[in-house]
C-alpha atoms as a PDB file:
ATOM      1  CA  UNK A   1     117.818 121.241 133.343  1.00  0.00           C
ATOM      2  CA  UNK A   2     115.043 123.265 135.626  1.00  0.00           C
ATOM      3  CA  UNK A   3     112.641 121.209 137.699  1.00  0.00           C
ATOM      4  CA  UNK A   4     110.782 122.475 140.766  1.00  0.00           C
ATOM      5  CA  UNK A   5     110.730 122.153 144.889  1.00  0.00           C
ATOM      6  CA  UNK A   6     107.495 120.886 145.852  1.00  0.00           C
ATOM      7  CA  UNK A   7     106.167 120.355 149.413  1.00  0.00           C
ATOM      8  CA  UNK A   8     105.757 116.877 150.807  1.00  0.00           C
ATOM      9  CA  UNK A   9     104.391 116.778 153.934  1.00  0.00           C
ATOM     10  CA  UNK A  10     106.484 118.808 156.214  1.00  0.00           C
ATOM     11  CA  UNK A  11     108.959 118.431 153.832  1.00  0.00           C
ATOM     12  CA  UNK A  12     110.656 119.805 150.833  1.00  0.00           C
ATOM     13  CA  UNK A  13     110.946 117.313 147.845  1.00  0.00           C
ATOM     14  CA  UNK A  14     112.262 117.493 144.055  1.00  0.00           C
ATOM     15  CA  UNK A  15     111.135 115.297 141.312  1.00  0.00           C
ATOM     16  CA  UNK A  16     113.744 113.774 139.499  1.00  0.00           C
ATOM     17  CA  UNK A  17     113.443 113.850 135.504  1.00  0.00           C
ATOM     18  CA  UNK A  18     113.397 110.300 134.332  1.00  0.00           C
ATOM     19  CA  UNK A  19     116.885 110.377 131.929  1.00  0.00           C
ATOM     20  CA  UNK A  20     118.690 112.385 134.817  1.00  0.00           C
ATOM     21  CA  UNK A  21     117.434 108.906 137.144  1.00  0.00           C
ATOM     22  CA  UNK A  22     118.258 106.380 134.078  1.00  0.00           C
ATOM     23  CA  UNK A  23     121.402 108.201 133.763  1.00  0.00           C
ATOM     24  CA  UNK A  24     122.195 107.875 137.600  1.00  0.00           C
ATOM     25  CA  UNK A  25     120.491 104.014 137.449  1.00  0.00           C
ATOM     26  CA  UNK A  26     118.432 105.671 140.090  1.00  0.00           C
ATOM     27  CA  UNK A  27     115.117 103.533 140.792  1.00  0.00           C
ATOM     28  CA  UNK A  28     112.262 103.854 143.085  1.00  0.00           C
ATOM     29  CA  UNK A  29     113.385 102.652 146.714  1.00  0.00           C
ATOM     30  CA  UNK A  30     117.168 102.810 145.885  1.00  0.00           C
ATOM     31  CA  UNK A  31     118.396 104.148 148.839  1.00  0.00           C
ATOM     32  CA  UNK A  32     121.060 107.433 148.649  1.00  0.00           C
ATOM     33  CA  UNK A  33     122.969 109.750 151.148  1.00  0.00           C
ATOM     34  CA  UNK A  34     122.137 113.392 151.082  1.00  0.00           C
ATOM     35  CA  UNK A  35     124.853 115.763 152.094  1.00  0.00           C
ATOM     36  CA  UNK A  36     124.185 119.701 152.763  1.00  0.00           C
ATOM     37  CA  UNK A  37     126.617 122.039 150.739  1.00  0.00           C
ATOM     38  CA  UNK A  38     127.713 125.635 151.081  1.00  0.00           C
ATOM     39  CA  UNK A  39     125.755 126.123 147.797  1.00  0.00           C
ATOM     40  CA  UNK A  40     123.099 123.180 147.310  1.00  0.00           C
ATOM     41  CA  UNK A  41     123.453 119.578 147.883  1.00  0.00           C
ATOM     42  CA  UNK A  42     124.734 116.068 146.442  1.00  0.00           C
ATOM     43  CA  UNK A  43     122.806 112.547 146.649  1.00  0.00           C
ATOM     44  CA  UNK A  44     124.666 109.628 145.975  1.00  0.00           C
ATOM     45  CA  UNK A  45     124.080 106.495 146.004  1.00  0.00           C
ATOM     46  CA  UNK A  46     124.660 104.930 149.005  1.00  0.00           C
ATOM     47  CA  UNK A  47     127.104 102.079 149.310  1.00  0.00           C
ATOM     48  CA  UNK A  48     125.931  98.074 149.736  1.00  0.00           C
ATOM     49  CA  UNK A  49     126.006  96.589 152.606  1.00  0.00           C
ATOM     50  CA  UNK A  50     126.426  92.718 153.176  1.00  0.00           C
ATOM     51  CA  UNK A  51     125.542  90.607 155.535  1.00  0.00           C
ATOM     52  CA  UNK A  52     127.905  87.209 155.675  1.00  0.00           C
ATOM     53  CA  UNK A  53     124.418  84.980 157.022  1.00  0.00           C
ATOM     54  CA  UNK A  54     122.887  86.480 153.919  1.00  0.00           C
ATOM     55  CA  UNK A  55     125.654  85.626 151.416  1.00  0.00           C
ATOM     56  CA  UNK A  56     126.071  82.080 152.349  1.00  0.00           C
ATOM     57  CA  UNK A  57     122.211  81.354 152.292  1.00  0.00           C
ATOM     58  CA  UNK A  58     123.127  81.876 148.903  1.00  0.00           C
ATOM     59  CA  UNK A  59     125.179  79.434 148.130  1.00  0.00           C
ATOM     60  CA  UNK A  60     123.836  76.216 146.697  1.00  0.00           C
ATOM     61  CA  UNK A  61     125.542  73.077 144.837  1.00  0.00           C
ATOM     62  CA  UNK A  62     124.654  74.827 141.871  1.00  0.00           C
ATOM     63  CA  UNK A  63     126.971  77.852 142.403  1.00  0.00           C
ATOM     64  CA  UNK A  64     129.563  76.072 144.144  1.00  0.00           C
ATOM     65  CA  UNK A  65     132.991  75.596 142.487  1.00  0.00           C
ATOM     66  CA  UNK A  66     135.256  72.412 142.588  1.00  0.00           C
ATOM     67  CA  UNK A  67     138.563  72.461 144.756  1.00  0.00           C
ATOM     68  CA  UNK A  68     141.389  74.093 142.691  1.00  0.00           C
ATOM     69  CA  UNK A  69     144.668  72.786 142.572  1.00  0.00           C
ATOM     70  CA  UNK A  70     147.271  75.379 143.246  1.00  0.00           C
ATOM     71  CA  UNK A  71     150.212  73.470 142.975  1.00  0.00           C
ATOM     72  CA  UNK A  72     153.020  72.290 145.404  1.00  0.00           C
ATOM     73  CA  UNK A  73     153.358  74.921 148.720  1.00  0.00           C
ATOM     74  CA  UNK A  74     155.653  77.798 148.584  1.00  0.00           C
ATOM     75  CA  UNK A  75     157.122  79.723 151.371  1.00  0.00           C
ATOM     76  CA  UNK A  76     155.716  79.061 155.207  1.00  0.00           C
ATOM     77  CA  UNK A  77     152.321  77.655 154.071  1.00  0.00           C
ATOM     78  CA  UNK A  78     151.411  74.768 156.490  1.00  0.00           C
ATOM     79  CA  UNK A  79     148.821  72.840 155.266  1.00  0.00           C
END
């Protein structure tokens, strides 16, 4: 597939055909890493990050599980 360079600003930019970005579940404001190669470049998607104050604001009575029985301790559990 062809598609152009374009100037944005003082920078370069390239459009991204629409089934190339549905193909790569790419979306406006997903963020991605750029990394120079010898011969052109890769973008990938970069990796989430979690915050542990973030996840537990999550957590509600709703989503919250019931203690589990896992049976009698085994090995040098102290409980």
């Amino acid at each position: 597939m062809k598609t152009a360079v374009a100037r944005w600003g003082n920078s370069l930019a390239l459009r991204i055909p629409r089934d190339v970005a549905e193909k790569s579940r790419l979306t406006e404001g997903v963020e991605v890493e750029l990394a120079a190669k010898a011969d052109g470049f890769v973008v990938r998607r970069r990796a989430p990050s979690y915050e542990l104050s973030a996840l537990l604001a999550g957590v509600r009575p709703v989503n919250r599980h019931a203690e589990i029985a896992t049976g009698a301790a085994r090995g040098g559990e102290v409980w």
